[in-house]
N, C-alpha and C. Protein backbone atom coordinates (compact mmCIF):
# COMPACT_ATOMS: atom_id res chain seq x y z
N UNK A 1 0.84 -1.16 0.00
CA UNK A 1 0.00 0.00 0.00
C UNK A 1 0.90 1.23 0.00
N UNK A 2 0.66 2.48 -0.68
CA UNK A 2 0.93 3.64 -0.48
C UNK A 2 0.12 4.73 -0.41
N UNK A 3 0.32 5.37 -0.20
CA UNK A 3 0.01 6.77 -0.01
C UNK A 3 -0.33 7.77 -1.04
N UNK A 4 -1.82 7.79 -1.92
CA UNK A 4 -1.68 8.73 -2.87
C UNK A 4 -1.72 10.06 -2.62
N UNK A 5 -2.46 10.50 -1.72
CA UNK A 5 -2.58 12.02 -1.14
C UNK A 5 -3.03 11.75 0.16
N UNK A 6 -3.09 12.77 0.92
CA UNK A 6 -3.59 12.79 2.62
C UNK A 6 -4.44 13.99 2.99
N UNK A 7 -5.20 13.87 2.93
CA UNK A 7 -6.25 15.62 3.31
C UNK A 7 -5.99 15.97 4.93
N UNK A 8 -6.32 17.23 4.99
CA UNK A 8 -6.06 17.71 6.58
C UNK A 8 -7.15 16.90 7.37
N UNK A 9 -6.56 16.88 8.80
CA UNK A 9 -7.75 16.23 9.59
C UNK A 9 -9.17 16.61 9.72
N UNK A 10 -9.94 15.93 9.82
CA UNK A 10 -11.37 16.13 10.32
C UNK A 10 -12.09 15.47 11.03
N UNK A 11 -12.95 16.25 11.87
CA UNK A 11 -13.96 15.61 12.77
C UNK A 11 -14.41 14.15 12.61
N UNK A 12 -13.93 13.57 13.99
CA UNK A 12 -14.58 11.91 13.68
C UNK A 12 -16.06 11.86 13.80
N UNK A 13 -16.42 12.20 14.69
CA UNK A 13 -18.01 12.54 15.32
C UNK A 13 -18.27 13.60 15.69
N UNK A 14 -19.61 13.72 15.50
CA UNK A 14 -19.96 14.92 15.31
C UNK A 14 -20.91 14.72 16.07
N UNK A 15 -21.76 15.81 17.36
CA UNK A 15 -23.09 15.40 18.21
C UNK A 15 -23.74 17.09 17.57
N UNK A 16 -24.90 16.96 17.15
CA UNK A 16 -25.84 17.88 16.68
C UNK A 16 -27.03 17.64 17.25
N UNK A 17 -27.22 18.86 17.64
CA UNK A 17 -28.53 19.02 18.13
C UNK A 17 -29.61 20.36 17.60
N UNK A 18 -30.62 19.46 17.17
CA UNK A 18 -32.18 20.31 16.51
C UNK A 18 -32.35 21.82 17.51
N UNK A 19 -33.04 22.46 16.43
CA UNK A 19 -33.98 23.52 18.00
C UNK A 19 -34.87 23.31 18.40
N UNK A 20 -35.48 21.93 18.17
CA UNK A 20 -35.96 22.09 19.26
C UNK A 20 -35.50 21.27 20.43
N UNK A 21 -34.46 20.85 20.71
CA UNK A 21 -33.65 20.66 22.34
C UNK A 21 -32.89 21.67 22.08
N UNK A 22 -32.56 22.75 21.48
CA UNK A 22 -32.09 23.73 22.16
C UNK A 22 -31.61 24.40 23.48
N UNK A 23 -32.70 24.26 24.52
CA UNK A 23 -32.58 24.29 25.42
C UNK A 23 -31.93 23.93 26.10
N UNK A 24 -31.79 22.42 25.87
CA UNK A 24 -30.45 21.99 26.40
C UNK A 24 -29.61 21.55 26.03
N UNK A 25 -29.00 22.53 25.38
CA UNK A 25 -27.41 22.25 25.13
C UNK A 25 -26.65 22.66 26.51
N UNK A 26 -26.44 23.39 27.14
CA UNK A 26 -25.92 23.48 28.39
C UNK A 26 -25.55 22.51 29.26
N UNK A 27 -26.63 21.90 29.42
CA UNK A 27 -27.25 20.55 30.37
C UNK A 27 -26.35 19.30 29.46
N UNK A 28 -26.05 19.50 27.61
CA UNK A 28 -26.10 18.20 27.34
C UNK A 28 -24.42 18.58 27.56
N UNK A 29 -23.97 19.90 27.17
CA UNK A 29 -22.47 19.80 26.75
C UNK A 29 -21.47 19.67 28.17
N UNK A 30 -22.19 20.13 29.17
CA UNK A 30 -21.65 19.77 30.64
C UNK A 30 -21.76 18.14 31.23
N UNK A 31 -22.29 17.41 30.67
CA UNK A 31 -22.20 15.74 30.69
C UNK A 31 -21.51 15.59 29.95
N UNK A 32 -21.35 15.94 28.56
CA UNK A 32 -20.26 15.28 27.43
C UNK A 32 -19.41 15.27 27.84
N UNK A 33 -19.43 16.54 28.71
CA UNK A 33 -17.54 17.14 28.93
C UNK A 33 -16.73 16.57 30.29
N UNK A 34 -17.93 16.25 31.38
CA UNK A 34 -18.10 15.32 32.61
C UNK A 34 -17.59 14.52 32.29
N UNK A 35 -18.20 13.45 31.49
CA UNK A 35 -18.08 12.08 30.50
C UNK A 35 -15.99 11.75 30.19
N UNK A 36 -15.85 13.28 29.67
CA UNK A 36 -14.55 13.02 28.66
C UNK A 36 -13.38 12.80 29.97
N UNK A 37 -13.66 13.38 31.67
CA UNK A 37 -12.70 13.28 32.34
C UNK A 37 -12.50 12.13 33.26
N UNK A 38 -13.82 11.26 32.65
CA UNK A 38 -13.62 9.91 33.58
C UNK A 38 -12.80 9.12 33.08
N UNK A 39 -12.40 7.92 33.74
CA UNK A 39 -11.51 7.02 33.35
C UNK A 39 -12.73 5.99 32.12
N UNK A 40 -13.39 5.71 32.06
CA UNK A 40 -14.24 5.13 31.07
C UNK A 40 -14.28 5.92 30.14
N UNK A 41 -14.29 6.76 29.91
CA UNK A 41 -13.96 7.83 28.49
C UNK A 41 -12.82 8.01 27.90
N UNK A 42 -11.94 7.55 28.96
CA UNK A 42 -10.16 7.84 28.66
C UNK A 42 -10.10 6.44 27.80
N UNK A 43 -10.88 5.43 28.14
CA UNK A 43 -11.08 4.30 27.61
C UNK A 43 -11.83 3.98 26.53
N UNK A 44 -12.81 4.23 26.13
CA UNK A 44 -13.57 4.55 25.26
C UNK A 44 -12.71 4.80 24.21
N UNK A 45 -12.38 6.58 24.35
CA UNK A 45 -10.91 7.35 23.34
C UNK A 45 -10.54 6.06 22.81
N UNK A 46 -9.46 5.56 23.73
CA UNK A 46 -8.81 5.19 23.52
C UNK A 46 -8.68 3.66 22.52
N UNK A 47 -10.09 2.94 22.94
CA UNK A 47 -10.40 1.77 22.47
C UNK A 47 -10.80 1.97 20.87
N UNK A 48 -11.84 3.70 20.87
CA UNK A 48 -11.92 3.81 19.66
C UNK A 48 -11.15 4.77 18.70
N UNK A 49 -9.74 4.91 19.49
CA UNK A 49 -8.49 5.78 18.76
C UNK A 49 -8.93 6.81 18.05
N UNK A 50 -9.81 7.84 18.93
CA UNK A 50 -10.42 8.85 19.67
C UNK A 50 -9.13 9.62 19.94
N UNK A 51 -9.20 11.27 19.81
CA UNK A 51 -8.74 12.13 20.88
C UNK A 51 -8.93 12.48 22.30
N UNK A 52 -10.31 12.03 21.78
CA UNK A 52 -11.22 13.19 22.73
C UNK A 52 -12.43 14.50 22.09
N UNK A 53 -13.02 14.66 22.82
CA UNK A 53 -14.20 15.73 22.44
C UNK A 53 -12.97 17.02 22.51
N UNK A 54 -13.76 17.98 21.41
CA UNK A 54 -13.05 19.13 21.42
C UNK A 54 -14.38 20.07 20.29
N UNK A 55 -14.23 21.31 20.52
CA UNK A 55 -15.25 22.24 20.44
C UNK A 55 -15.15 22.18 18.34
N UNK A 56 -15.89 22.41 17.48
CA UNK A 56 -16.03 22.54 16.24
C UNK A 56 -15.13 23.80 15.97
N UNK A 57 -13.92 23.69 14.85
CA UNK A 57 -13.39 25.12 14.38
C UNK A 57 -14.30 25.26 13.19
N UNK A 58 -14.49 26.38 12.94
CA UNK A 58 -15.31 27.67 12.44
C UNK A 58 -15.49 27.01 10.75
N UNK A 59 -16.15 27.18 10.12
CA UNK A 59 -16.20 26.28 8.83
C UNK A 59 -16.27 24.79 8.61
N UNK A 60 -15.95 24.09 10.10
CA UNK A 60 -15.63 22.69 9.87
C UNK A 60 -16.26 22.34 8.93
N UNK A 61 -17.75 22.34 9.37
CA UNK A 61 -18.80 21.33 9.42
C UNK A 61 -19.06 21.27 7.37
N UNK A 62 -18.59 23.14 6.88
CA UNK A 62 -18.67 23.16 5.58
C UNK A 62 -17.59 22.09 4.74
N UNK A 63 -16.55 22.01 5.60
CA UNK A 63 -15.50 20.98 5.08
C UNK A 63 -16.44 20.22 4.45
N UNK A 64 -17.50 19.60 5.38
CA UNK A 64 -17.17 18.02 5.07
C UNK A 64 -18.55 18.05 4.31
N UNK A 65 -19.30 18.96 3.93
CA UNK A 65 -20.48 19.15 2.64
C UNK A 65 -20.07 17.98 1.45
N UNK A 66 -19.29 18.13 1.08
CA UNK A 66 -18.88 16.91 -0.37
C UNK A 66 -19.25 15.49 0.59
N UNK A 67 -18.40 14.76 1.41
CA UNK A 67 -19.08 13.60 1.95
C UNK A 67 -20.63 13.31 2.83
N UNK A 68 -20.70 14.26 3.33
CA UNK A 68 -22.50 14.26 3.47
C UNK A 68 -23.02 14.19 2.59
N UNK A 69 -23.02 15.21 1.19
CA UNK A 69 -23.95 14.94 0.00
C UNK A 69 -23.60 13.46 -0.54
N UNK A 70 -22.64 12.69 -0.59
CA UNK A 70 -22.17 11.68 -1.06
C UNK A 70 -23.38 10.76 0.23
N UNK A 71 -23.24 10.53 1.44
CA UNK A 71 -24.05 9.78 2.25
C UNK A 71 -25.18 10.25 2.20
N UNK A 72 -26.31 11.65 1.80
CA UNK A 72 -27.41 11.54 1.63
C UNK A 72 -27.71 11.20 0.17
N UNK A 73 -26.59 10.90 -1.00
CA UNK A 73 -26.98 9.92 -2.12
C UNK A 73 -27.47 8.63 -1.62
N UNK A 74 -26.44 7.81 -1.01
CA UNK A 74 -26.71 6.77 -0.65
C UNK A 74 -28.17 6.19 -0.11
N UNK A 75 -28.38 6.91 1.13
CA UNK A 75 -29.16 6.84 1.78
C UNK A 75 -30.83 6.89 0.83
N UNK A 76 -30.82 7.87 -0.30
CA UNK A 76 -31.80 8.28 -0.61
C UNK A 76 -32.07 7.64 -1.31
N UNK A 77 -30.88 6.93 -2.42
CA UNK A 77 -31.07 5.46 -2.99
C UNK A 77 -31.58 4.26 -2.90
N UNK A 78 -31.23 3.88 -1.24
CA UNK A 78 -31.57 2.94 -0.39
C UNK A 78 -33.20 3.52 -0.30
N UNK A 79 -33.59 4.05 -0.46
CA UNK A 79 -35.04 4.26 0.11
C UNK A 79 -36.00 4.17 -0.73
N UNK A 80 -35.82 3.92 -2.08
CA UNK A 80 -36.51 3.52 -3.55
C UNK A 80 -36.63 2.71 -3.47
């Protein structure tokens, strides 16, 4: 195997939330973040070679527009 090109990193997972739980994002992002300092999360990471949670940089999410439209092909295919 080699290496034809390598793109910059991107988000493994992604947690989104609708408006209408809006409300609680506060409530949800203070458990996520609870979550990330236990030893079962350090494990988790680690089992699923994970960083860790870390906040979205600014445009990410536009990055990754080309492979979403590629998975809502799929998906929409599957549903015919």
């Amino acid at each position: 195997m080699r290496i034809l090109a390598e793109s910059k990193p991107m988000a493994g997972r992604v947690y989104l939330l609708n408006s209408r739980k809006a409300a609680l994002q506060k409530k949800i992002d203070a458990a996520l973040w609870a979550f990330a300092a236990t030893p079962e999360a350090k494990q988790y990471f680690e089992t699923n070679q994970l960083e860790g949670y870390r906040k979205l940089r600014a445009n990410e999410l536009k990055e990754m527009d080309p492979y979403a439209n590629e998975v809502r092909k799929v998906l929409n295919n599957g549903a015919k």
